[in-house]
PDB file of N, CA and C in Angstrom:
ATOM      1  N   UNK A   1      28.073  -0.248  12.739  1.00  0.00           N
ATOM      2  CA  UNK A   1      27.520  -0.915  13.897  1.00  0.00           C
ATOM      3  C   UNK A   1      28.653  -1.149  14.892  1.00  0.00           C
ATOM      4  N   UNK A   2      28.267  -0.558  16.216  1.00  0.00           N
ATOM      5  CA  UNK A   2      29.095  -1.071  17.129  1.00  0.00           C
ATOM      6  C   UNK A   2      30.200  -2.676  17.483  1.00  0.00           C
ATOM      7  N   UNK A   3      28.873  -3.371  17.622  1.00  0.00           N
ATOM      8  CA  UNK A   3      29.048  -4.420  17.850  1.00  0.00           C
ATOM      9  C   UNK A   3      30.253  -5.119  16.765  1.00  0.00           C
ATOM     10  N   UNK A   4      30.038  -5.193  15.523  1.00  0.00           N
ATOM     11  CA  UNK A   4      31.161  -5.309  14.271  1.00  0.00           C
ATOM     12  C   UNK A   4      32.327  -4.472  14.476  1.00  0.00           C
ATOM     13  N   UNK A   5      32.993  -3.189  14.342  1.00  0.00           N
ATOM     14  CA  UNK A   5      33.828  -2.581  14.967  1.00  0.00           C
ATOM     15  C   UNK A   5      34.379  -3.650  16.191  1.00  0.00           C
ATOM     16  N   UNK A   6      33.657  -3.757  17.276  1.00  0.00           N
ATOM     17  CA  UNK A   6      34.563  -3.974  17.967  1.00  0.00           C
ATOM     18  C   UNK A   6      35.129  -5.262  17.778  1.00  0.00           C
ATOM     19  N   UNK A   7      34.015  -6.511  17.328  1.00  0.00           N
ATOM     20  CA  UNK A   7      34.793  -7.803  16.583  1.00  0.00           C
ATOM     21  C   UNK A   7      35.815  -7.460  15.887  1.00  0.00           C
ATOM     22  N   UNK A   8      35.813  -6.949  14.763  1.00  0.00           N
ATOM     23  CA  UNK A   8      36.926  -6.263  13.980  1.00  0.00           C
ATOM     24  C   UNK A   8      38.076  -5.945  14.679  1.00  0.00           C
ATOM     25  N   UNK A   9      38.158  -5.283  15.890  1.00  0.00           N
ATOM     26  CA  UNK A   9      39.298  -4.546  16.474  1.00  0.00           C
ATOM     27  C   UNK A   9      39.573  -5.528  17.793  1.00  0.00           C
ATOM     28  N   UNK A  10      38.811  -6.490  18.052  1.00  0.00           N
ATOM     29  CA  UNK A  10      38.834  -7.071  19.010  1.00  0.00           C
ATOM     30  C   UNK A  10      40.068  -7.996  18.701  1.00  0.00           C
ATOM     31  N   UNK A  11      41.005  -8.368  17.756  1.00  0.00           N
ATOM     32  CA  UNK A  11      41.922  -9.261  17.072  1.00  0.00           C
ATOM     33  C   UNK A  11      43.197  -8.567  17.533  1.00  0.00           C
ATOM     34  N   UNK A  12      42.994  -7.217  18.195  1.00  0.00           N
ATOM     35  CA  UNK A  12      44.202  -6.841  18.614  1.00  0.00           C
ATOM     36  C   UNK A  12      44.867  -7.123  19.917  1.00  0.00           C
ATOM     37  N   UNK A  13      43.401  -7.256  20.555  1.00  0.00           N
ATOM     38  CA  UNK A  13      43.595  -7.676  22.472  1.00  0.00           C
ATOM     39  C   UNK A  13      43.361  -8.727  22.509  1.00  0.00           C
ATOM     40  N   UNK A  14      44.159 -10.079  22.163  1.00  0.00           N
ATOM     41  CA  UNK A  14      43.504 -11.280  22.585  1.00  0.00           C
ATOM     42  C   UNK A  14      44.068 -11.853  23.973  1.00  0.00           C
ATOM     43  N   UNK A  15      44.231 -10.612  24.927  1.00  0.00           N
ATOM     44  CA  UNK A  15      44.548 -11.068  25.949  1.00  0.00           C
ATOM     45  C   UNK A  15      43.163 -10.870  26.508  1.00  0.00           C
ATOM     46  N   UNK A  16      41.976  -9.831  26.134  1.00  0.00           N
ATOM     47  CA  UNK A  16      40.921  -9.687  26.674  1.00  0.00           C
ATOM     48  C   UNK A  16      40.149  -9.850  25.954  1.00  0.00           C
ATOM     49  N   UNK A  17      39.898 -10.474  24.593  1.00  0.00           N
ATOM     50  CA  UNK A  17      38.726 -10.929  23.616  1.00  0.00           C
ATOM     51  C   UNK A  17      39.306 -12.263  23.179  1.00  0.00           C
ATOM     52  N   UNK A  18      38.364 -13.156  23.956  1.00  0.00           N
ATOM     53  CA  UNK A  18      39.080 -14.848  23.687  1.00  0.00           C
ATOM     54  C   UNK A  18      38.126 -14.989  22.575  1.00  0.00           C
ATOM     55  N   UNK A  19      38.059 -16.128  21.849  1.00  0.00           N
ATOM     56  CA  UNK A  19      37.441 -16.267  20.791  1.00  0.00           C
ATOM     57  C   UNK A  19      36.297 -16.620  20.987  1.00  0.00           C
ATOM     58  N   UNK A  20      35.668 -16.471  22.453  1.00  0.00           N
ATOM     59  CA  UNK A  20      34.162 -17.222  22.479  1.00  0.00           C
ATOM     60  C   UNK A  20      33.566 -15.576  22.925  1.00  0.00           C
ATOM     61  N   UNK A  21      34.563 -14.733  23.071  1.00  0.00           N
ATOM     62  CA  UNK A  21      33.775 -13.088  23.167  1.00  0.00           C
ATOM     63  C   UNK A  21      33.569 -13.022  22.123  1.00  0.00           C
ATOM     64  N   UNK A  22      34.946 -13.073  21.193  1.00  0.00           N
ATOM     65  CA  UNK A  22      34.497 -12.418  19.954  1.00  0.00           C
ATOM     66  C   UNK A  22      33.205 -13.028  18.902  1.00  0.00           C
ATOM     67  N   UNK A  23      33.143 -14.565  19.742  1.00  0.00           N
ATOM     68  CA  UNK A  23      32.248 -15.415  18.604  1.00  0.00           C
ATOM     69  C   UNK A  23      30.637 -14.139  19.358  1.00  0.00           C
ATOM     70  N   UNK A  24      30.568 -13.869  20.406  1.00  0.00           N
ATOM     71  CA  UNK A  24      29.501 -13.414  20.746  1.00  0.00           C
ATOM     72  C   UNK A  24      29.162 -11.799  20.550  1.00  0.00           C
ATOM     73  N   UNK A  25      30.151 -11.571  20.556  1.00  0.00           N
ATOM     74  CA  UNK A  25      29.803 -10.295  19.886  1.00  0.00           C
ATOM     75  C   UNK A  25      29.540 -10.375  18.871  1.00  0.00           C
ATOM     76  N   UNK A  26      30.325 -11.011  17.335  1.00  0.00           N
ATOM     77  CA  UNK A  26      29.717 -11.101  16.228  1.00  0.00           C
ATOM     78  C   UNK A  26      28.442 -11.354  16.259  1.00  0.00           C
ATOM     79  N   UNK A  27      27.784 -12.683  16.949  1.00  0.00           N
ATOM     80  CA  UNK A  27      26.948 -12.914  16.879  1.00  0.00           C
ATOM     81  C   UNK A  27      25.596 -11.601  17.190  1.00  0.00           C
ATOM     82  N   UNK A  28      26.092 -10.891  18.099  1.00  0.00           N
ATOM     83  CA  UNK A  28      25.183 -10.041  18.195  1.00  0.00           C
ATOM     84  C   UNK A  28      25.718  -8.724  17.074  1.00  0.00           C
ATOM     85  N   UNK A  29      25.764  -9.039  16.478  1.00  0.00           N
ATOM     86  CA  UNK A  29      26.371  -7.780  14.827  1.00  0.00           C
ATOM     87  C   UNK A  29      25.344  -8.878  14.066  1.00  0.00           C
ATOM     88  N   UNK A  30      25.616  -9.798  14.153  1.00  0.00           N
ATOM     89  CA  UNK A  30      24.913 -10.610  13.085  1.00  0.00           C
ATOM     90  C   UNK A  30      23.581 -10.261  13.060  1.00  0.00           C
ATOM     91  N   UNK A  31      22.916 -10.495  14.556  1.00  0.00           N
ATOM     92  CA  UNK A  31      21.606 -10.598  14.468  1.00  0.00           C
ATOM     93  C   UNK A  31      20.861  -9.495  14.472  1.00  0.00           C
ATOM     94  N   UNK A  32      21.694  -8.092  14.580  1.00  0.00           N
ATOM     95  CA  UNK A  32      21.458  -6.646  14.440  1.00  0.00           C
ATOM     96  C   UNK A  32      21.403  -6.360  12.891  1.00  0.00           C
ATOM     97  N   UNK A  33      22.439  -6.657  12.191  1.00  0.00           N
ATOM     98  CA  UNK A  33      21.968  -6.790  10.686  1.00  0.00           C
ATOM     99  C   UNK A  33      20.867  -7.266  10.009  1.00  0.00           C
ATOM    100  N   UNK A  34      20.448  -8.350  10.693  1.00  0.00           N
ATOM    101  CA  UNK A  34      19.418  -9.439   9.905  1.00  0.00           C
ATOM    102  C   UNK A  34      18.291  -8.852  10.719  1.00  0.00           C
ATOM    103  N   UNK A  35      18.090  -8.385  12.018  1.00  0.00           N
ATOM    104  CA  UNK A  35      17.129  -7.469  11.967  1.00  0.00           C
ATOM    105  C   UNK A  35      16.831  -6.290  11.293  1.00  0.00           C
ATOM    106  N   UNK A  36      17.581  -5.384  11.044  1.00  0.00           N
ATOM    107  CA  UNK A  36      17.566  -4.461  10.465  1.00  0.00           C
ATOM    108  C   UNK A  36      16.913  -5.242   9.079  1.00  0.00           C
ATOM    109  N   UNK A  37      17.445  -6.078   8.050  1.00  0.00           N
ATOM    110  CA  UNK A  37      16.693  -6.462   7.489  1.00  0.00           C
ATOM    111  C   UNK A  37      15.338  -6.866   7.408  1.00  0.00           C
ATOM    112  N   UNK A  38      15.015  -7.982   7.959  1.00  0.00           N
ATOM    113  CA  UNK A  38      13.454  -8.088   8.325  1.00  0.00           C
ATOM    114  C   UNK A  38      12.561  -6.962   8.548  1.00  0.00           C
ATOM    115  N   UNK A  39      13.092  -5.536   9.657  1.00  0.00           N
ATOM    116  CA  UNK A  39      12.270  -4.466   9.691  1.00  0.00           C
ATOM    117  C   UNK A  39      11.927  -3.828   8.450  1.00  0.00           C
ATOM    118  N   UNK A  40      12.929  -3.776   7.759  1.00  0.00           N
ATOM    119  CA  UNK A  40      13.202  -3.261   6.907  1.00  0.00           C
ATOM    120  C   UNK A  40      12.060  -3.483   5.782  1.00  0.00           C
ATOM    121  N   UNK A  41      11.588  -5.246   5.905  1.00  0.00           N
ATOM    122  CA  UNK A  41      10.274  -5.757   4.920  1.00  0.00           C
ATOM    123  C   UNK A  41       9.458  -5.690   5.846  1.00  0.00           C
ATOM    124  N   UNK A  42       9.126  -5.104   7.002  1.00  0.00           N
ATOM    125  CA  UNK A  42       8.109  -5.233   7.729  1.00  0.00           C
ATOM    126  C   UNK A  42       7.628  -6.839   8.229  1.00  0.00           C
ATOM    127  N   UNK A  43       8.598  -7.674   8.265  1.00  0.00           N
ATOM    128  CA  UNK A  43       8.839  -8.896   8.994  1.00  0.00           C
ATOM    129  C   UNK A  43       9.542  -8.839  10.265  1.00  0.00           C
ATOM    130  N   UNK A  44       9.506  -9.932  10.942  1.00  0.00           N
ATOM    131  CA  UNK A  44       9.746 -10.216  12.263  1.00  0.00           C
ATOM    132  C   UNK A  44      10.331 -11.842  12.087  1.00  0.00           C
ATOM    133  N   UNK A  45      11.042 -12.255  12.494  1.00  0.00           N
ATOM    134  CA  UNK A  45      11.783 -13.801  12.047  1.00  0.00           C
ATOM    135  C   UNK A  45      11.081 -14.361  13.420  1.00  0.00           C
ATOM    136  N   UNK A  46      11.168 -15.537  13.166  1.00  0.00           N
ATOM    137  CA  UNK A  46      10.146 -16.695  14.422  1.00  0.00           C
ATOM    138  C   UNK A  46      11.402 -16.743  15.784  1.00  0.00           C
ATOM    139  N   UNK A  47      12.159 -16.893  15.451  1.00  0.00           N
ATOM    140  CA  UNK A  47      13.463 -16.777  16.184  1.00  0.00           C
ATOM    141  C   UNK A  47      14.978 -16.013  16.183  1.00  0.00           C
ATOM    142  N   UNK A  48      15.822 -15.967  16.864  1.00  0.00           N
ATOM    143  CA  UNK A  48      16.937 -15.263  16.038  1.00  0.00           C
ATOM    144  C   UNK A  48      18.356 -16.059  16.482  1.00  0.00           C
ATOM    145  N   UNK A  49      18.287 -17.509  16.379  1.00  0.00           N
ATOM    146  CA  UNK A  49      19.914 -18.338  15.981  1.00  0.00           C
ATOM    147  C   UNK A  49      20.386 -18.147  14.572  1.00  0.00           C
ATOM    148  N   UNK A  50      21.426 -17.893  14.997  1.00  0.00           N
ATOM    149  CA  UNK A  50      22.234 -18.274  12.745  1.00  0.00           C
ATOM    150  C   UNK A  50      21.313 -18.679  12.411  1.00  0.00           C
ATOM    151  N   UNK A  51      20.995 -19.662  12.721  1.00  0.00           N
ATOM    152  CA  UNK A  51      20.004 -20.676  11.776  1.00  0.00           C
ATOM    153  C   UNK A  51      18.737 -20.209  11.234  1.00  0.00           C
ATOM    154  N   UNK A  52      18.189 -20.101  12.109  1.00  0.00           N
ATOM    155  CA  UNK A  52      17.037 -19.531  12.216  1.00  0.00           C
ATOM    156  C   UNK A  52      16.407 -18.194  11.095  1.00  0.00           C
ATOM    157  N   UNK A  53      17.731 -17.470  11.543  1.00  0.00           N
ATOM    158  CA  UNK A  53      17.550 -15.613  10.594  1.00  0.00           C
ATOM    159  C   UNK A  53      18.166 -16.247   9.574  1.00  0.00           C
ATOM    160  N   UNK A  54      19.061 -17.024   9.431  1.00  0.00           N
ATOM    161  CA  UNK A  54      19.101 -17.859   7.947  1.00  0.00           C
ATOM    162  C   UNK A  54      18.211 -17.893   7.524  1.00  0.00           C
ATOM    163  N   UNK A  55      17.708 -18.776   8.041  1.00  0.00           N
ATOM    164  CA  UNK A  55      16.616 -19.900   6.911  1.00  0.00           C
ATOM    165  C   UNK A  55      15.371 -18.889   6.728  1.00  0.00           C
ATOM    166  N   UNK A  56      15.292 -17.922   7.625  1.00  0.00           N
ATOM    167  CA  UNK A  56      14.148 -16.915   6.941  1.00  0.00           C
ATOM    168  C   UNK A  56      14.574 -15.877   5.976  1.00  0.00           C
ATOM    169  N   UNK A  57      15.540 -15.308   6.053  1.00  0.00           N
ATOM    170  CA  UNK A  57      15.969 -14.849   4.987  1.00  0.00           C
ATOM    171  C   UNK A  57      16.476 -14.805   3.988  1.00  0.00           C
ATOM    172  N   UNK A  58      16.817 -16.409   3.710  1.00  0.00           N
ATOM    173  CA  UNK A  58      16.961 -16.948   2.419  1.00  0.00           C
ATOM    174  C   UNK A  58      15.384 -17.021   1.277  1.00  0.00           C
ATOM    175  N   UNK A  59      14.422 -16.809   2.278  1.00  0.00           N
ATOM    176  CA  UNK A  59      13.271 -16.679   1.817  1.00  0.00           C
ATOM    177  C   UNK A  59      13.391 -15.949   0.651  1.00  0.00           C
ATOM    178  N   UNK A  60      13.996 -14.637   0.397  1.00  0.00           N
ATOM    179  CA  UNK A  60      13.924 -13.481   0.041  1.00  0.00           C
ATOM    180  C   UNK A  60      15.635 -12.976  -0.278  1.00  0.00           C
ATOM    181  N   UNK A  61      16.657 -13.438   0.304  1.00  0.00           N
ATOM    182  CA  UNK A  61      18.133 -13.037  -0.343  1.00  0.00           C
ATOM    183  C   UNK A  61      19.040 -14.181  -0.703  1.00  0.00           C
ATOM    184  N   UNK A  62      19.425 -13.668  -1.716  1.00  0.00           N
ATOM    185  CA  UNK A  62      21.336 -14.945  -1.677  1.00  0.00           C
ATOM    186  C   UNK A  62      22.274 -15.092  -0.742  1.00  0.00           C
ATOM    187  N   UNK A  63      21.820 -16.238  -0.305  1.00  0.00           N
ATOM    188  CA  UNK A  63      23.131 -15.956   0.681  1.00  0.00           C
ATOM    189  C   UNK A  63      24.014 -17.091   0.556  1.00  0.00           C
ATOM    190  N   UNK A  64      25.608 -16.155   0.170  1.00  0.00           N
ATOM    191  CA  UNK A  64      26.466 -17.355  -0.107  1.00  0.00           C
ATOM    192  C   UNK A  64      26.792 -18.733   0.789  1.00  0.00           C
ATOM    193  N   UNK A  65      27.245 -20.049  -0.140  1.00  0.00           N
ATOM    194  CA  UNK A  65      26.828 -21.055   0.665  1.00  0.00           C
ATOM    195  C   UNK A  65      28.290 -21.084   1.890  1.00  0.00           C
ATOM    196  N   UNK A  66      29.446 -20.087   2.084  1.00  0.00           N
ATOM    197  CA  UNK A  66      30.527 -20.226   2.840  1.00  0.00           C
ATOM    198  C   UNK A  66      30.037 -19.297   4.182  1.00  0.00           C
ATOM    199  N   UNK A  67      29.146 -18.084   4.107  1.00  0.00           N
ATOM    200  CA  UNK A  67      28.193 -17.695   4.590  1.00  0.00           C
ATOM    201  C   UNK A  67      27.378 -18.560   5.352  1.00  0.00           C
ATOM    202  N   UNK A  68      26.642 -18.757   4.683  1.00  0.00           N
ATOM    203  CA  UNK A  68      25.624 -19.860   5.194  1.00  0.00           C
ATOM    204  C   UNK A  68      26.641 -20.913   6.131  1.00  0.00           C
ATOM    205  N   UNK A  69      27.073 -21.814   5.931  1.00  0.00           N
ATOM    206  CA  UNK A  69      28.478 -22.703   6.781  1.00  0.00           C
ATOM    207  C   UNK A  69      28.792 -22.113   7.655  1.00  0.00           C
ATOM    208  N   UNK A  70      29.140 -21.033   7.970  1.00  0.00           N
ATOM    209  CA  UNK A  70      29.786 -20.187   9.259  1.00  0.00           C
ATOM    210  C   UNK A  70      28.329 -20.150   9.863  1.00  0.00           C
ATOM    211  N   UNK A  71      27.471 -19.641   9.493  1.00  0.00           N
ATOM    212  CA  UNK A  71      26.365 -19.058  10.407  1.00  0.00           C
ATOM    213  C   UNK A  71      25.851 -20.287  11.282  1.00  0.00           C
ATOM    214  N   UNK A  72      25.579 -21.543  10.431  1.00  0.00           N
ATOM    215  CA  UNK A  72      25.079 -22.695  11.030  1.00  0.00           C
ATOM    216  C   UNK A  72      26.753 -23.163  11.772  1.00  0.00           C
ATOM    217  N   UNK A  73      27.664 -23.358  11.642  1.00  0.00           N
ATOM    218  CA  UNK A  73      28.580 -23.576  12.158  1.00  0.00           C
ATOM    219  C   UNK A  73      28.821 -22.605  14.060  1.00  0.00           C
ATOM    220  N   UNK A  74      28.764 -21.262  13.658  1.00  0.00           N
ATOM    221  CA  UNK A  74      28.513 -20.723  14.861  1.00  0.00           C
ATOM    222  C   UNK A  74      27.197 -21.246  15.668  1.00  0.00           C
ATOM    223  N   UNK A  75      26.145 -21.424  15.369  1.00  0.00           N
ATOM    224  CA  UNK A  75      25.041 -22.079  16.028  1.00  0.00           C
ATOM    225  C   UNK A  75      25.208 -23.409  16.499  1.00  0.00           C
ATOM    226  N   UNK A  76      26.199 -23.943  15.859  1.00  0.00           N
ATOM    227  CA  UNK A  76      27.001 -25.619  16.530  1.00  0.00           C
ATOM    228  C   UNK A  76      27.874 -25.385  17.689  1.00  0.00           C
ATOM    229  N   UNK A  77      28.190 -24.637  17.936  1.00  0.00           N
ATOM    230  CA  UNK A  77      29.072 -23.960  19.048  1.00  0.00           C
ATOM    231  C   UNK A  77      28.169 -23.856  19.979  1.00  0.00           C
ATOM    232  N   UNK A  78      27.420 -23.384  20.168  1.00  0.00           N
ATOM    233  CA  UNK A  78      26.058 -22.473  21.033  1.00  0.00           C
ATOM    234  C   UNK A  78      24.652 -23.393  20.497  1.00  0.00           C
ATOM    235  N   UNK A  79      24.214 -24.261  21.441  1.00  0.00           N
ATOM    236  CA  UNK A  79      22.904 -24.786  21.617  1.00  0.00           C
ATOM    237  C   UNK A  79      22.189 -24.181  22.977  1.00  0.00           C
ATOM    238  N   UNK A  80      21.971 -23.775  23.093  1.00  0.00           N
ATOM    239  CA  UNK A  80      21.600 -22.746  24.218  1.00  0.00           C
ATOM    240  C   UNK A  80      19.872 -22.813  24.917  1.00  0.00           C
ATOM    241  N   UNK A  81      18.945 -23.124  23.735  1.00  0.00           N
ATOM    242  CA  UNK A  81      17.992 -22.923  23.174  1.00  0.00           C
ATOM    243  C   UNK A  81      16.831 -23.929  24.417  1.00  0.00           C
ATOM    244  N   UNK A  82      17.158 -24.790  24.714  1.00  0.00           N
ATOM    245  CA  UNK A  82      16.924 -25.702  25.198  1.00  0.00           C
ATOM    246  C   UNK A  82      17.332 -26.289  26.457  1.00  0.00           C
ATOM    247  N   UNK A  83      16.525 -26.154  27.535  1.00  0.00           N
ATOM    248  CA  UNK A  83      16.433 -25.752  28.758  1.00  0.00           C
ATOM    249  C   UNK A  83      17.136 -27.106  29.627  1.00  0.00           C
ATOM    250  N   UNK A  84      17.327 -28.582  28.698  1.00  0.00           N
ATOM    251  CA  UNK A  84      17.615 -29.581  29.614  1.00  0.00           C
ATOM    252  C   UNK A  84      18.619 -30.130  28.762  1.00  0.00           C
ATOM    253  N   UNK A  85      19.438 -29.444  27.599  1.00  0.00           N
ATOM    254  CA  UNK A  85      19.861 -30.043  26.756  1.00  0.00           C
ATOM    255  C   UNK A  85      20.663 -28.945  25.855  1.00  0.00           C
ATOM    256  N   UNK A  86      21.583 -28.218  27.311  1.00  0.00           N
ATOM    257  CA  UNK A  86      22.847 -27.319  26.725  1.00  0.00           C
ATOM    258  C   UNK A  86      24.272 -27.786  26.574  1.00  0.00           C
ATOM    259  N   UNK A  87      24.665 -26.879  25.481  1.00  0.00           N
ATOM    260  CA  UNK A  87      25.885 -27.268  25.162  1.00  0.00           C
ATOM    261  C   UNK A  87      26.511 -26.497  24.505  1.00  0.00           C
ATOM    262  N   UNK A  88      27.530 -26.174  25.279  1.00  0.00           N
ATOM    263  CA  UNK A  88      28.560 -25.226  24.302  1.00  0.00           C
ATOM    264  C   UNK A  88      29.669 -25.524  24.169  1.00  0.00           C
ATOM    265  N   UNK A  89      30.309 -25.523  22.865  1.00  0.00           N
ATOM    266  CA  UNK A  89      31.173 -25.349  22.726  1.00  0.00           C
ATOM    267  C   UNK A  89      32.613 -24.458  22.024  1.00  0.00           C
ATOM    268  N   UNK A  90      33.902 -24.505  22.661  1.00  0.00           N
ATOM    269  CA  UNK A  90      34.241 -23.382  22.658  1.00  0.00           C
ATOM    270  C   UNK A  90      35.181 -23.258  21.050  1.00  0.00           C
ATOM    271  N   UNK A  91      35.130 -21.832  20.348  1.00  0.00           N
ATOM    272  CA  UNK A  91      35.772 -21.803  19.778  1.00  0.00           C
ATOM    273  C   UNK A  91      36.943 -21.911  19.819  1.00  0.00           C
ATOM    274  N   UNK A  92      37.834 -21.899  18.452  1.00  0.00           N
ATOM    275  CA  UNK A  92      39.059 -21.863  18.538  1.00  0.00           C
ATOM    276  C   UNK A  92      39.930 -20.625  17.864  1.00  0.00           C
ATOM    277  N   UNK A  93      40.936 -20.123  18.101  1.00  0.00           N
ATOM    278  CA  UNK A  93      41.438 -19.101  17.434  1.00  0.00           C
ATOM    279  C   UNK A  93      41.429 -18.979  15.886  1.00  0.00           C
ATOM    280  N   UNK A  94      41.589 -20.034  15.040  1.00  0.00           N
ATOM    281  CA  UNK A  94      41.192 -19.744  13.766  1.00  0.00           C
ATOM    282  C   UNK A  94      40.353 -19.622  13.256  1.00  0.00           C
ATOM    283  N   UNK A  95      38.901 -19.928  14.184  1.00  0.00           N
ATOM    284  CA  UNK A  95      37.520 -19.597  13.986  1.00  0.00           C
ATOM    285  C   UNK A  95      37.742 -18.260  13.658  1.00  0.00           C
ATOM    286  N   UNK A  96      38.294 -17.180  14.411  1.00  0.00           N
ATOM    287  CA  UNK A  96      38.131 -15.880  14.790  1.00  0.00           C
ATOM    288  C   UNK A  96      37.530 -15.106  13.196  1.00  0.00           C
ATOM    289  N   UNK A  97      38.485 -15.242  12.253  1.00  0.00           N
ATOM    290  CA  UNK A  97      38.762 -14.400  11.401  1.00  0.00           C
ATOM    291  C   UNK A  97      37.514 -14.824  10.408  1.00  0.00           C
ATOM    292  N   UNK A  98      36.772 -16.138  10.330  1.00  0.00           N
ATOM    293  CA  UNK A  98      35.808 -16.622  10.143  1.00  0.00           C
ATOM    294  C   UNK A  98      34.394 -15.957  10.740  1.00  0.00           C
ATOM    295  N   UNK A  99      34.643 -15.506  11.746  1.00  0.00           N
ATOM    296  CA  UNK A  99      33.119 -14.868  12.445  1.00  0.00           C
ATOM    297  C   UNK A  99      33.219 -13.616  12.152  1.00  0.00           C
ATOM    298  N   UNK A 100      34.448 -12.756  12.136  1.00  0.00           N
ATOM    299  CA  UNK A 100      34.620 -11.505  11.562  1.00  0.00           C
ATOM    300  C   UNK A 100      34.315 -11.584   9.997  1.00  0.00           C
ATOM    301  N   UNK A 101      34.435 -12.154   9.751  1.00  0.00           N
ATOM    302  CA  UNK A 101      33.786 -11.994   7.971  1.00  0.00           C
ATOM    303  C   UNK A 101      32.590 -12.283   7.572  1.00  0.00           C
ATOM    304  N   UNK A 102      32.497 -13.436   8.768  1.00  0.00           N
ATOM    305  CA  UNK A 102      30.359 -13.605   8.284  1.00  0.00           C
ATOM    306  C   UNK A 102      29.681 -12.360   8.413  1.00  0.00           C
ATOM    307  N   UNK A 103      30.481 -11.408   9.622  1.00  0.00           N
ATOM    308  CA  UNK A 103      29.932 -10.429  10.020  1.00  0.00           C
ATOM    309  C   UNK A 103      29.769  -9.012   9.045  1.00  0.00           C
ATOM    310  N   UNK A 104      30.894  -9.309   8.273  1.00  0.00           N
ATOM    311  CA  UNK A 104      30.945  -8.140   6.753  1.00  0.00           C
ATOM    312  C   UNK A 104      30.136  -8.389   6.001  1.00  0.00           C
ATOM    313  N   UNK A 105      30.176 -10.122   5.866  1.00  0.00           N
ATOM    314  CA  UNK A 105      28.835 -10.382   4.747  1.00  0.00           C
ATOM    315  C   UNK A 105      27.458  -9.974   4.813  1.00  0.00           C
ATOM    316  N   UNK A 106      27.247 -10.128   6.192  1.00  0.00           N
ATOM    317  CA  UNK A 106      25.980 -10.049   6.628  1.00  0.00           C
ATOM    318  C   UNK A 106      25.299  -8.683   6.814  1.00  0.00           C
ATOM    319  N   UNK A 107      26.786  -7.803   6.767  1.00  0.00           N
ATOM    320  CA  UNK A 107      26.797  -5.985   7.052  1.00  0.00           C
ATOM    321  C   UNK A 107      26.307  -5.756   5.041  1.00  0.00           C
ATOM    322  N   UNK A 108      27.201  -6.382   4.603  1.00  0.00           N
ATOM    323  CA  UNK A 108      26.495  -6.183   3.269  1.00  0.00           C
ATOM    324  C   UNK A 108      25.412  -6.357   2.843  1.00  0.00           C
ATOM    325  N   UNK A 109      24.424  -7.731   3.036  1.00  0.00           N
ATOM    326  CA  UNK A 109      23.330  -8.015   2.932  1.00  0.00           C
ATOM    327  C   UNK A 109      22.763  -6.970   3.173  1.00  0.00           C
ATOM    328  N   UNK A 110      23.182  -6.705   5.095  1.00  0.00           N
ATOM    329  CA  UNK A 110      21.803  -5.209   5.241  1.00  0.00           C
ATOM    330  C   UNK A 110      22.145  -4.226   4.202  1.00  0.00           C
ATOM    331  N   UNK A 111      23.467  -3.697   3.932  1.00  0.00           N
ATOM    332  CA  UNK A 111      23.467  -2.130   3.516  1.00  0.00           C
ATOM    333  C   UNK A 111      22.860  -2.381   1.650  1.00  0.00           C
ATOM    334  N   UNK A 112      23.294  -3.288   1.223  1.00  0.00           N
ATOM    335  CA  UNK A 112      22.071  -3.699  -0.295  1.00  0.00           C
ATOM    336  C   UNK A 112      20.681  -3.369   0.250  1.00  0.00           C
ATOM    337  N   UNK A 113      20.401  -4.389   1.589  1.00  0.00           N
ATOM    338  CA  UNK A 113      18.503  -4.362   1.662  1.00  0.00           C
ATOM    339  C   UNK A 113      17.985  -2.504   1.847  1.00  0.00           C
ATOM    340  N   UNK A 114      19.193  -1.889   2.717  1.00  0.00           N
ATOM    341  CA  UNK A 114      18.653  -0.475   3.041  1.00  0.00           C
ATOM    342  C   UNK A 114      19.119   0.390   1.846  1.00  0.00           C
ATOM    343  N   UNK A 115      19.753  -0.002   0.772  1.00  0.00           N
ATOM    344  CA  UNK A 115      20.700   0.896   0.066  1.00  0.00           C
ATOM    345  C   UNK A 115      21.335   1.940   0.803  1.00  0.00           C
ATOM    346  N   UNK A 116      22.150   1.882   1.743  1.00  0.00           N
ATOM    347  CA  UNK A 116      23.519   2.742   2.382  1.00  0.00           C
ATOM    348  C   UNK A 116      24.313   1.574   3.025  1.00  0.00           C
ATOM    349  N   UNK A 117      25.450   2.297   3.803  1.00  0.00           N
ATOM    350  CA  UNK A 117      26.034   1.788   4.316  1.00  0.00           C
ATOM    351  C   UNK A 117      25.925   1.732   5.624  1.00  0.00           C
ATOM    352  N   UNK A 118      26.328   0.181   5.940  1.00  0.00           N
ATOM    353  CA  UNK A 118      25.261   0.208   7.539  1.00  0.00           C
ATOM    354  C   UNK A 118      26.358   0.184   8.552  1.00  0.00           C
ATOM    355  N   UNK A 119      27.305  -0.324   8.330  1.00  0.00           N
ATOM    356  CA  UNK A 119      28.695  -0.318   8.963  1.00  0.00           C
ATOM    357  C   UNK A 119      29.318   0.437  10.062  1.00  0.00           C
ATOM    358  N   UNK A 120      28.438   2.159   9.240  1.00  0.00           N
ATOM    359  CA  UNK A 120      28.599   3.360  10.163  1.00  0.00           C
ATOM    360  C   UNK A 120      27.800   3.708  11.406  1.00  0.00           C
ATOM    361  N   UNK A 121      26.835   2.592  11.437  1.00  0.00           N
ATOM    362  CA  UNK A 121      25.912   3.087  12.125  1.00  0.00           C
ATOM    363  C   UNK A 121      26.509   2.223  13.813  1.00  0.00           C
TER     364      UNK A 121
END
């Protein structure tokens, strides 16, 4: 997946990937995985925050609880959701290496749910 790659490689330019790009790009690796999942059962999730593609797909997978912590942790950063009652806040550089790994975990989840590797795609 694109989006992962470039989180991944994004640790080299941090003159042009501050940690609230990279938190957003992961985030969109994240939620490309966990779709791919859901299609995958012929589901559709009610929403798509960490939280959210969490808590529906715990329905149905393990997901470790340091996993789980980052995902709701990135969604504490980003309240977005709510039209009179935003708030963001910004990561910090040691987050970084933290959102890059939820993002492997979560690459794993899919490539178990599809049996291949999704990484490449």
């Amino acid at each position: 997946m694109r989006y992962h790659k470039t989180a991944q490689r994004s640790v080299r330019r941090p003159e042009v990937f501050t940690p609230a790009i990279i938190q957003n790009i992961a985030a969109m690796s994240i939620e490309k995985y966990f779709m791919a999942i859901f299609l995958h059962r012929g589901q559709l999730p009610r929403n798509h925050t960490m939280t959210d593609l969490l808590e529906e797909a715990r329905d149905f997978l393990t997901i470790r609880p340091d996993l789980e912590a980052t995902l709701r942790y990135m969604d504490s950063l980003q309240r977005i959701c709510s039209v009179d009652d935003i708030q963001v806040t910004a990561p910090k550089a040691e987050d970084v290496p933290r959102f890059i790994e939820a993002t492997t975990l979560v690459s794993e989840l899919a490539g178990k749910e599809l049996g291949r590797d999704v990484s490449r795609f």
